[in-house]
Protein backbone atom coordinates (compact mmCIF):
# COMPACT_ATOMS: atom_id res chain seq x y z
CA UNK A 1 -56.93 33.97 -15.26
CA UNK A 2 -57.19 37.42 -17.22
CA UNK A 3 -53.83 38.94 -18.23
CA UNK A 4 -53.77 41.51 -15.58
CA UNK A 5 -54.49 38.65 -13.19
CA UNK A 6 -51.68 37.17 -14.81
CA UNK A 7 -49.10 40.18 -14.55
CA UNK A 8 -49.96 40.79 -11.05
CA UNK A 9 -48.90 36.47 -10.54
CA UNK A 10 -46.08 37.21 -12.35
CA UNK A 11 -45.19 40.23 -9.91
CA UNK A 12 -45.16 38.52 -6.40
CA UNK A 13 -42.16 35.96 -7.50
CA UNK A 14 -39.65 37.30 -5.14
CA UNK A 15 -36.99 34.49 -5.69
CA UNK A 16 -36.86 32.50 -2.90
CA UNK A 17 -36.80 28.84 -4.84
CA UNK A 18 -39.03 27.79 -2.53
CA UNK A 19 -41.04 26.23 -4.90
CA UNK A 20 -38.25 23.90 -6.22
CA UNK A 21 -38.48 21.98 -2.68
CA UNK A 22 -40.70 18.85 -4.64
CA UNK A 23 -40.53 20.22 -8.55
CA UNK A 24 -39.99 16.67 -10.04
CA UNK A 25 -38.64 18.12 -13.08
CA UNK A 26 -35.88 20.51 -10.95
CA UNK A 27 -35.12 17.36 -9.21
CA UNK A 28 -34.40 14.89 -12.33
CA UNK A 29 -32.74 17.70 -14.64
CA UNK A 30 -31.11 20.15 -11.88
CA UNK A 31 -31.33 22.32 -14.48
CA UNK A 32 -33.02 26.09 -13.11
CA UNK A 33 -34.97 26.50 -15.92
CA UNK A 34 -36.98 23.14 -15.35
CA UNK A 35 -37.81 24.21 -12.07
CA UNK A 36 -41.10 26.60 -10.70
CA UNK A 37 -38.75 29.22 -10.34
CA UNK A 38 -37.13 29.19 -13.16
CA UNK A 39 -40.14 29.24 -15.72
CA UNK A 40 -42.17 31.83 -13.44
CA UNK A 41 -38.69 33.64 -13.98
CA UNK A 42 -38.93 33.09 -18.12
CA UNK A 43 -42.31 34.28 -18.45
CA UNK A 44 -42.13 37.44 -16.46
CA UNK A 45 -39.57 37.96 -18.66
CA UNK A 46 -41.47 37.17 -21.74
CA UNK A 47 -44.02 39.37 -20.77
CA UNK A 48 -41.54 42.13 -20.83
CA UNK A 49 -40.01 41.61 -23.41
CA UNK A 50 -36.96 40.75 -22.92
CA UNK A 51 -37.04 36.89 -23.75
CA UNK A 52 -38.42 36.54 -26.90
CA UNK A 53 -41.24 33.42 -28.07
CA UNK A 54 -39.41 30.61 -28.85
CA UNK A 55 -39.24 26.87 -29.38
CA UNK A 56 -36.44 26.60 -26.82
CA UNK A 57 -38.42 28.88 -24.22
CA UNK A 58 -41.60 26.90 -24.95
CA UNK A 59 -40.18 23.65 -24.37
CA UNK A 60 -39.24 25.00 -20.74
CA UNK A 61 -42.56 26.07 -20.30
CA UNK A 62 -44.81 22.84 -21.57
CA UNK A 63 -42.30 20.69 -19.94
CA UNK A 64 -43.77 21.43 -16.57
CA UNK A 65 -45.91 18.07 -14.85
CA UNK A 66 -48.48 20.58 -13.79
CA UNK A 67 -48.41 18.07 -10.66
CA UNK A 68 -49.44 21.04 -8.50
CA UNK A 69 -46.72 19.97 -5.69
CA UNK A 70 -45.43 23.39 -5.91
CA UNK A 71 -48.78 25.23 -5.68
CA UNK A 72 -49.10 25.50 -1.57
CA UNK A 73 -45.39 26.22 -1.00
CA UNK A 74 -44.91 29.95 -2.70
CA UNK A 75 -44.79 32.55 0.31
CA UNK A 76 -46.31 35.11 -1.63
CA UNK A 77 -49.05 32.36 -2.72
CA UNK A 78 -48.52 32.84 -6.34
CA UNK A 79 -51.10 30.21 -8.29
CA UNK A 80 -48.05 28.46 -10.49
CA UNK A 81 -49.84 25.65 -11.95
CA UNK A 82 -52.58 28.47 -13.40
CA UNK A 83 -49.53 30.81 -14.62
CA UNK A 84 -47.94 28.02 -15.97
CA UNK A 85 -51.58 27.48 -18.00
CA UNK A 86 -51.81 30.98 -18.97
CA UNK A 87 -48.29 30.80 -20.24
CA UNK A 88 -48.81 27.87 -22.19
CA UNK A 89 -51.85 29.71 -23.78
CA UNK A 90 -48.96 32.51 -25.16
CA UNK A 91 -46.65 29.60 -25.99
CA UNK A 92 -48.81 27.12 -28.19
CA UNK A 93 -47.90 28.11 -31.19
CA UNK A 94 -43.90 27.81 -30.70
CA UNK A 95 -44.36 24.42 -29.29
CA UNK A 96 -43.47 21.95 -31.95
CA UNK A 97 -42.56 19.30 -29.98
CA UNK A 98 -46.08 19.11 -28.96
CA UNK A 99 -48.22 20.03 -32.42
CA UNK A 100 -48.91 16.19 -33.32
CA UNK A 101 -50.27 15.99 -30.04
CA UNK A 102 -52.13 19.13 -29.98
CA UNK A 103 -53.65 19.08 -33.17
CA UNK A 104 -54.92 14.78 -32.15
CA UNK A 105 -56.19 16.20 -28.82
CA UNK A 106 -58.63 18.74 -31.03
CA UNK A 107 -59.44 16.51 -33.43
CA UNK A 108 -61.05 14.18 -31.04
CA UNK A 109 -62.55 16.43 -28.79
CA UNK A 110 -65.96 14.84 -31.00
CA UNK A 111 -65.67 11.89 -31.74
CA UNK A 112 -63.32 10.20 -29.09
CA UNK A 113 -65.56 6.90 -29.45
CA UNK A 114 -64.16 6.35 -33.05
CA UNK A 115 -60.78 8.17 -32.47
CA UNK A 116 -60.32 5.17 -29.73
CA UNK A 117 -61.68 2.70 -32.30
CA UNK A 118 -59.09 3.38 -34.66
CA UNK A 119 -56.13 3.09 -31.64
CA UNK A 120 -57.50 -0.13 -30.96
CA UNK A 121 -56.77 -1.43 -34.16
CA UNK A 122 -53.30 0.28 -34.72
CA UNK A 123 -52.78 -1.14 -31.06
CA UNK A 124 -53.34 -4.50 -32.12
CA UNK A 125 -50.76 -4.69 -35.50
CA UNK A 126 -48.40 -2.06 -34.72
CA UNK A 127 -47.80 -1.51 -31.16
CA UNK A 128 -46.21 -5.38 -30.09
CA UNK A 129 -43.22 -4.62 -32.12
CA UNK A 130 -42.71 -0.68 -31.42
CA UNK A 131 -43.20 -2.09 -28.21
CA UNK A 132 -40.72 -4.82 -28.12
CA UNK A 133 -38.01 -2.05 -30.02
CA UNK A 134 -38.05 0.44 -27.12
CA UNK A 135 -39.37 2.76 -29.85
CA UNK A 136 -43.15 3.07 -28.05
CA UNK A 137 -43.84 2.82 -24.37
CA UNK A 138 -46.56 0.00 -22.52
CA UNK A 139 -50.16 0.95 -23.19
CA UNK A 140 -53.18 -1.23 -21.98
CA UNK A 141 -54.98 -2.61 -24.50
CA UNK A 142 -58.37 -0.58 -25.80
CA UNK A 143 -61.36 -1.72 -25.05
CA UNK A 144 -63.57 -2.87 -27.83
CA UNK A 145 -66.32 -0.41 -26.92
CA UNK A 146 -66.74 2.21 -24.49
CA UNK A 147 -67.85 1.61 -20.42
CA UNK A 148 -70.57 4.54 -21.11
CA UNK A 149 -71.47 3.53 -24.49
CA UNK A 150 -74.82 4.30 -23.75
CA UNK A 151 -76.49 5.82 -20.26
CA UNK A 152 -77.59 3.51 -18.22
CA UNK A 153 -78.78 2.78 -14.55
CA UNK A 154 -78.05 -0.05 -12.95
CA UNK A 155 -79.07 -1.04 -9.85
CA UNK A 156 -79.47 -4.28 -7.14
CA UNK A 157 -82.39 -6.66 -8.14
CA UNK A 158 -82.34 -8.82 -5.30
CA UNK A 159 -83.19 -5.34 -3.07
CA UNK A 160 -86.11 -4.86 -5.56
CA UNK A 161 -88.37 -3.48 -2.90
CA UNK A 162 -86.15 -1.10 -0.76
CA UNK A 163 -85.43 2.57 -1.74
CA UNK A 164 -82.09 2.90 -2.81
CA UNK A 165 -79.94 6.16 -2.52
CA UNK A 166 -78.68 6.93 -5.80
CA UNK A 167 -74.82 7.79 -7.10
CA UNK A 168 -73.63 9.13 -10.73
CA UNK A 169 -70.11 8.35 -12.02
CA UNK A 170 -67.93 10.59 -13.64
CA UNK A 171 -66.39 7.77 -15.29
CA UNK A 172 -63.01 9.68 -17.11
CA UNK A 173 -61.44 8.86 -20.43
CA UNK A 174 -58.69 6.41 -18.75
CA UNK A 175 -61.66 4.08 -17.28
CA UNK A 176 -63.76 4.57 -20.18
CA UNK A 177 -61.39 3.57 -23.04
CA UNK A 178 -58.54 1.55 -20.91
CA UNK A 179 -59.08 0.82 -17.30
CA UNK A 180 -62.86 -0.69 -17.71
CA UNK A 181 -62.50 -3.12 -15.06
CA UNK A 182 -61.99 -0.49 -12.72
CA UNK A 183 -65.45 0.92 -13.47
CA UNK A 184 -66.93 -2.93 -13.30
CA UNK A 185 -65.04 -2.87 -9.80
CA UNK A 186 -66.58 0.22 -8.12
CA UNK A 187 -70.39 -1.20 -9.59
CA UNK A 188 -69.93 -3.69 -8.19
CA UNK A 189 -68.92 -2.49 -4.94
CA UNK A 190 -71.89 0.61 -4.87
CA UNK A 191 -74.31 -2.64 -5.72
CA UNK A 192 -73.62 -4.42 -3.02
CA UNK A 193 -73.89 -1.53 -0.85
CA UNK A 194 -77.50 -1.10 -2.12
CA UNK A 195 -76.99 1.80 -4.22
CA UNK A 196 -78.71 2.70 -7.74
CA UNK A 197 -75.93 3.91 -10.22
CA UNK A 198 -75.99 5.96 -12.57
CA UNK A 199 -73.90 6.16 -16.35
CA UNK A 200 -74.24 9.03 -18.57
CA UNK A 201 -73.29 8.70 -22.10
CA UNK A 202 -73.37 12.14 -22.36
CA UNK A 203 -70.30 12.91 -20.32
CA UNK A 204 -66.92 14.16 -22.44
CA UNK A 205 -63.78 14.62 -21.27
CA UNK A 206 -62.66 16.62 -18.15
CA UNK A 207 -60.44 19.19 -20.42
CA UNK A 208 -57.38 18.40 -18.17
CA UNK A 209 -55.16 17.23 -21.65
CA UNK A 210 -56.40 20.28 -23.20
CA UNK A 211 -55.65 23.02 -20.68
CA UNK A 212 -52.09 21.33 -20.93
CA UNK A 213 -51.37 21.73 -24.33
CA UNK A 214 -52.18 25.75 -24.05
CA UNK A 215 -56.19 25.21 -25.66
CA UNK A 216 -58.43 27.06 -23.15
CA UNK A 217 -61.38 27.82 -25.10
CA UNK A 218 -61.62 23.38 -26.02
CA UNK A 219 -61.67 22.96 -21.84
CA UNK A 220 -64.08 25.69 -21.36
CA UNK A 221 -66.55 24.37 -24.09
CA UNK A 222 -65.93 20.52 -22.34
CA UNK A 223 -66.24 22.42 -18.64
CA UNK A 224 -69.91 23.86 -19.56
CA UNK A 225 -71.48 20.57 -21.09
CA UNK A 226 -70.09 17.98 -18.22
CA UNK A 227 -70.94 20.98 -15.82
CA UNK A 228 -74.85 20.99 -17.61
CA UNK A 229 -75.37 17.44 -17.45
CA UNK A 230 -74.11 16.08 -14.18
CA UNK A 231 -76.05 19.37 -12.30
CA UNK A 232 -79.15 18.14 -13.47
CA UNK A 233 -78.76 14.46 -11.54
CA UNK A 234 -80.60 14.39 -8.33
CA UNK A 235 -78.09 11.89 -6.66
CA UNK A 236 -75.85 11.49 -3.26
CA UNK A 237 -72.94 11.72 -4.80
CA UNK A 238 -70.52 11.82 -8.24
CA UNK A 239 -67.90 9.65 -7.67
CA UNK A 240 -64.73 9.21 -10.04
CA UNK A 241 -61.62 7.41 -10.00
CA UNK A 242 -59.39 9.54 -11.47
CA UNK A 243 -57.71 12.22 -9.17
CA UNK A 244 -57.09 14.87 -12.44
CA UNK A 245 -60.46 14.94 -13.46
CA UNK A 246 -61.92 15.41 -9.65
CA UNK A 247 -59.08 18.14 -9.06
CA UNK A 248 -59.93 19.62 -12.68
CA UNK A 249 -63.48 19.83 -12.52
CA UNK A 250 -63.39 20.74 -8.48
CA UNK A 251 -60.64 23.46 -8.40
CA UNK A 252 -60.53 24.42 -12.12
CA UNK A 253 -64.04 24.33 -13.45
CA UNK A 254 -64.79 27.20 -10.79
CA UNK A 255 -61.81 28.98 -12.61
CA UNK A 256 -62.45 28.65 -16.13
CA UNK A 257 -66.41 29.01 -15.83
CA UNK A 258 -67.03 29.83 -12.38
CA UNK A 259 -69.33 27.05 -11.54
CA UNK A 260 -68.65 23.05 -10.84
CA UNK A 261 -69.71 19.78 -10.43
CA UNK A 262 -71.17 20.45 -7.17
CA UNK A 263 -71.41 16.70 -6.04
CA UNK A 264 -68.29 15.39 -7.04
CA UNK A 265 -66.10 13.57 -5.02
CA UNK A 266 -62.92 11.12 -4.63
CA UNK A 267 -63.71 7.68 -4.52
CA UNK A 268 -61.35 7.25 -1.35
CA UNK A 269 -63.13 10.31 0.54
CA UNK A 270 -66.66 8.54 -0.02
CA UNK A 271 -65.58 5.38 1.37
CA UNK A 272 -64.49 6.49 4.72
CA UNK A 273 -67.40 8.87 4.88
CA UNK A 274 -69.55 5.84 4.04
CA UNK A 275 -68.00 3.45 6.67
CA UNK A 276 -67.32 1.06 3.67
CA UNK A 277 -64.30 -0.84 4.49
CA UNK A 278 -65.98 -1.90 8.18
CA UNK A 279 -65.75 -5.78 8.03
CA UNK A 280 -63.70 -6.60 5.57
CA UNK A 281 -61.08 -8.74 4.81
CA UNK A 282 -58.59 -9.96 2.26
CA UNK A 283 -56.03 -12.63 1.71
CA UNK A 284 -52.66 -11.29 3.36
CA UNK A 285 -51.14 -8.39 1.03
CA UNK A 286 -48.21 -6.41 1.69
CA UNK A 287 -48.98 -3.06 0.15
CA UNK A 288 -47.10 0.38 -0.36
CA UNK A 289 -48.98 3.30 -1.27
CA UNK A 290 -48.42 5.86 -3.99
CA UNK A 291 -49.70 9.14 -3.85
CA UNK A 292 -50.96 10.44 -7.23
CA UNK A 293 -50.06 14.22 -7.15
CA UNK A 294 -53.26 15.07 -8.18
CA UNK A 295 -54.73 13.63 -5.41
CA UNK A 296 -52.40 14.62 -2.86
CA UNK A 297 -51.26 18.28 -3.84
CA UNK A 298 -54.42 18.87 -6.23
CA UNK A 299 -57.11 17.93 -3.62
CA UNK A 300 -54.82 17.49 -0.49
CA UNK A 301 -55.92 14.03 0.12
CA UNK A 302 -53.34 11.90 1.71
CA UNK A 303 -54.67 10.12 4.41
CA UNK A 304 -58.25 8.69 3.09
CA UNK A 305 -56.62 6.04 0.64
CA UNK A 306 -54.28 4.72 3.60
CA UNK A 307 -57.22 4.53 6.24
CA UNK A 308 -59.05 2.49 3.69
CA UNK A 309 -56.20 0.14 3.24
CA UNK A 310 -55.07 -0.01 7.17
CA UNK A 311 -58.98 -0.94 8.38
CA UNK A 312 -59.05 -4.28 5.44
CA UNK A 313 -58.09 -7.12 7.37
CA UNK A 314 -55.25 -9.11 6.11
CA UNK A 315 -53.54 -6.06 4.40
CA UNK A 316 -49.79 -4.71 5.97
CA UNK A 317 -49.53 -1.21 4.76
CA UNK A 318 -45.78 -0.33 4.29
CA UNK A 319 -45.18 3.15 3.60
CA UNK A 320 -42.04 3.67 0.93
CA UNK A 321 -39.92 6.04 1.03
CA UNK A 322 -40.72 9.16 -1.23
CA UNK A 323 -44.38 7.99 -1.46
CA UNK A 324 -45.82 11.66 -1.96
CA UNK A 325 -43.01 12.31 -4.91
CA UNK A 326 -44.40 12.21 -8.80
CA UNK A 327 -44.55 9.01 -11.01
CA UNK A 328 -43.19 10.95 -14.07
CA UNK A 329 -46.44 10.26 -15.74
CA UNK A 330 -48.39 13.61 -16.21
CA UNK A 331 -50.89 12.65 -18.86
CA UNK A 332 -49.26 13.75 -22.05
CA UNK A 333 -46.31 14.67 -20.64
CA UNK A 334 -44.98 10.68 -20.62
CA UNK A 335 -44.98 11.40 -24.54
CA UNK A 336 -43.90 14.56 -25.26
CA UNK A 337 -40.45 14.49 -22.87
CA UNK A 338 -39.71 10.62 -22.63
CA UNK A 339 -36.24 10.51 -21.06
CA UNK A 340 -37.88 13.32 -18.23
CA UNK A 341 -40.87 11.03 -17.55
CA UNK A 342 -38.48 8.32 -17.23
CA UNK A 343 -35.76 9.57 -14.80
CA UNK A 344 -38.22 10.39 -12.47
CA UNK A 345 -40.13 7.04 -12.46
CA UNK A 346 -36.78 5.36 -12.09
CA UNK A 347 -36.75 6.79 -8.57
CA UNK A 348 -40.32 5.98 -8.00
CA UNK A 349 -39.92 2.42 -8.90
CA UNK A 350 -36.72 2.17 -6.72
CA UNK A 351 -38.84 3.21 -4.10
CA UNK A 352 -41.58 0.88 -4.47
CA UNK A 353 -38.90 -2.04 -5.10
CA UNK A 354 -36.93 -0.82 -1.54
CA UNK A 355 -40.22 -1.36 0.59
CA UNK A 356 -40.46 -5.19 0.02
CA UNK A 357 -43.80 -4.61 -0.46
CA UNK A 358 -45.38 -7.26 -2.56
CA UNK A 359 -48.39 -4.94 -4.29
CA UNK A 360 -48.35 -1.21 -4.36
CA UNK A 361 -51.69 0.60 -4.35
CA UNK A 362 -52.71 3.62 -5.84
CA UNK A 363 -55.45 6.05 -7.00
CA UNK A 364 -54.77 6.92 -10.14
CA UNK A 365 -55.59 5.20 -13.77
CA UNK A 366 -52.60 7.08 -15.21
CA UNK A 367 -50.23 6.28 -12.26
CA UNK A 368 -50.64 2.79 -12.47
CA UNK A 369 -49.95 3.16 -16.54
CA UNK A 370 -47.19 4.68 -15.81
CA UNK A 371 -45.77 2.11 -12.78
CA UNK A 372 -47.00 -1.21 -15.46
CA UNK A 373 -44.44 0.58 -17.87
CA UNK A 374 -42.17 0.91 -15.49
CA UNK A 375 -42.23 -2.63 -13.77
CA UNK A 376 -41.79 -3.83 -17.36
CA UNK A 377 -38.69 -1.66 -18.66
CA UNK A 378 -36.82 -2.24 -15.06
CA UNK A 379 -38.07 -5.92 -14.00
CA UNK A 380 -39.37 -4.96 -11.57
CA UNK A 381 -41.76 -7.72 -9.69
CA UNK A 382 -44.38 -6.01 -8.33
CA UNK A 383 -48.23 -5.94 -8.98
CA UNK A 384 -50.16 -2.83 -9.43
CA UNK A 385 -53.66 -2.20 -7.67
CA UNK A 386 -55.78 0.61 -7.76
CA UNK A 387 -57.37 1.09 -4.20
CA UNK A 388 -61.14 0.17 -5.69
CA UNK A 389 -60.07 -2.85 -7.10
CA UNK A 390 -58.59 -3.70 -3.66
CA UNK A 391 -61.82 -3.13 -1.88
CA UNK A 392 -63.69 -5.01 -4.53
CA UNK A 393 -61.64 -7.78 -4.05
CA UNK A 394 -62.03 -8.19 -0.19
CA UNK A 395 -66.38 -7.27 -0.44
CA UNK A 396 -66.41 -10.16 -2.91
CA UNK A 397 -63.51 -12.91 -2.84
């Protein structure tokens, strides 16, 4: 988004509040200033000059989800969650709250394998008793090295002799570093289907955490070398797990650089297109599904995760109440406004504890970090699933 671009945005708000309907951050604080409107209000008015850049202002601006759930509900079809971005860009330098963050995110934008190193280890002394204080919140334990430590492909050897279609991974920093089982899950699963996969080393992060924290030209330089490696595979498909790096790379990448991944695509949409979940069967589950926002609002898929869940034998899918409404998780955001993050999980949690459900399901890495620390600060019984470790399970109990 250019800056005329990004007065003309600013021009169409006519008021309505519309876009406060499902603003997670209006609903927790009540507060017009944490809503859509609000900020869209604040930066038009920064932009003429009649608020001035401040720490205050840029607090209202970066605490935002960026959970898109606003996006399709403006009647003059302003793009918040890219004026939001644009505004953060102005911002940057005024948010404090943020600059630890801000300045780690840059630093490791080359060399994430040893940044993560290091957290391991400062995991392992420091973080049980933060933990245990209140004073840090739960965070999975880093794995020792990283799922795409080197490129590999890895395919069936027991269907040695048949052509195999072949599928790439975007694999994502969460599954990379934290959630490798989830990885080892969906290989297994493409395996057994027959297919060759494919793990590129060369892969770097998505940009997502750095278009949050206002540094444009770090997820354009990230966009172009994912975007110049994964265009070169000759494969069926890119799948990834993670609905903010499909929604950044599908509806952001064209954005920043115009050009994408052209073959990426939601784990959940490739399974039903794929007639995966035909014939298979589980121990009985009770299971309530979450929506990530990114998923839901970001790629406006809703009802791909639940068809895979209603056609596994065994499995009762419950639908909680609320189940479209945010986790409070929002990548960095869970750090930088703690008491935000956590009044809105709170609901979520309620939620998932009022369906009786015995197992709620989602599609997110960072959603189910976020519902682990919540079952954990509310005791809340509950176990945590992310939809490709549910169909792993039932190909392969």
């Amino acid at each position: 988004m250019n800056e005329l671009q990004y007065y003309q945005e600013l021009l169409k708000c006519v008021r309505c509040g519309a876009c406060k309907a499902l603003c997670p951050t209006y609903s927790s604080a009540l507060d017009e200033t944490m809503g859509a409107r609000g900020r869209i209000a604040m930066l038009g008015a920064l932009r003429e000059k009649t608020l001035a850049p401040t720490k205050r202002l840029s607090d209202k601006i970066f605490s935002c989800i960026l959970c898109e759930a606003c996006k399709d509900l403006c009647p003059t079809g302003i793009n918040i969650p890219e004026t939001i971005y644009h505004g953060r860009i102005k911002l940057k330098e005024f948010y404090r709250r943020g600059h630890l963050l801000r300045t780690g995110v840059k630093f490791s934008l080359s060399r994430m394998d040893t940044v993560f190193s290091v957290l391991r280890v400062l995991r392992k002394f420091f973080y049980p008793p933060l933990y245990k204080t209140g004073r840090l919140r739960y965070i999975p334990e880093i794995a020792p090295s990283s799922f795409r430590e080197s490129a590999q492909v890895y395919k069936n050897t027991e269907l040695r002799n048949k052509k195999n279609a072949r599928i790439a991974l975007f694999v994502g920093c969460s599954v990379n570093y934290l959630y490798q089982h989830l990885g080892d899950a969906l290989l297994r699963i493409l395996l057994t289907k027959g297919y060759e996969v494919v793990v590129l080393k060369g892969e770097v992060c998505c940009g997502a955490p750095m278009r949050a924290h206002g540094l444009e030209k770090e997820a354009i330089r990230l966009a172009k070398k994912n975007i110049g490696l994964f265009n070169k595979m000759r494969v069926e498909a890119i799948l990834c797990m993670c609905p903010t790096c499909t929604m950044t790379i599908k509806k952001q990448y064209p954005l920043l650089v115009k050009d994408s991944i052209e073959k990426i695509m939601d784990i959940n949409e490739f399974f039903i297109k794929n007639n995966f979940i035909s014939g298979l069967e589980t121990t009985r589950k009770v299971i309530t599904y979450h929506d990530p926002c990114h998923l839901r609002y970001g790629l406006g898929i809703k009802n791909e995760p639940r068809e895979v869940l209603k056609n596994i034998q065994g499995i009762e899918l419950i639908e909680m109440q609320d189940a479209e409404e945010c986790c409070g998780f929002g990548g960095l955001f869970c750090l930088n406004f703690k008491k935000l993050s956590k009044d809105i999980g709170e609901k979520k949690i309620n939620s998932i504890h009022n369906s009786w459900a015995d197992t709620v399901v989602t599609s997110c890495p960072g959603c189910i970090m976020q519902l682990e620390d919540l079952k954990r600060t509310t005791n809340t019984k509950i176990n945590i699933m992310h939809v490709v470790e549910v169909v792993d399970e039932a190909m392969h109990s």
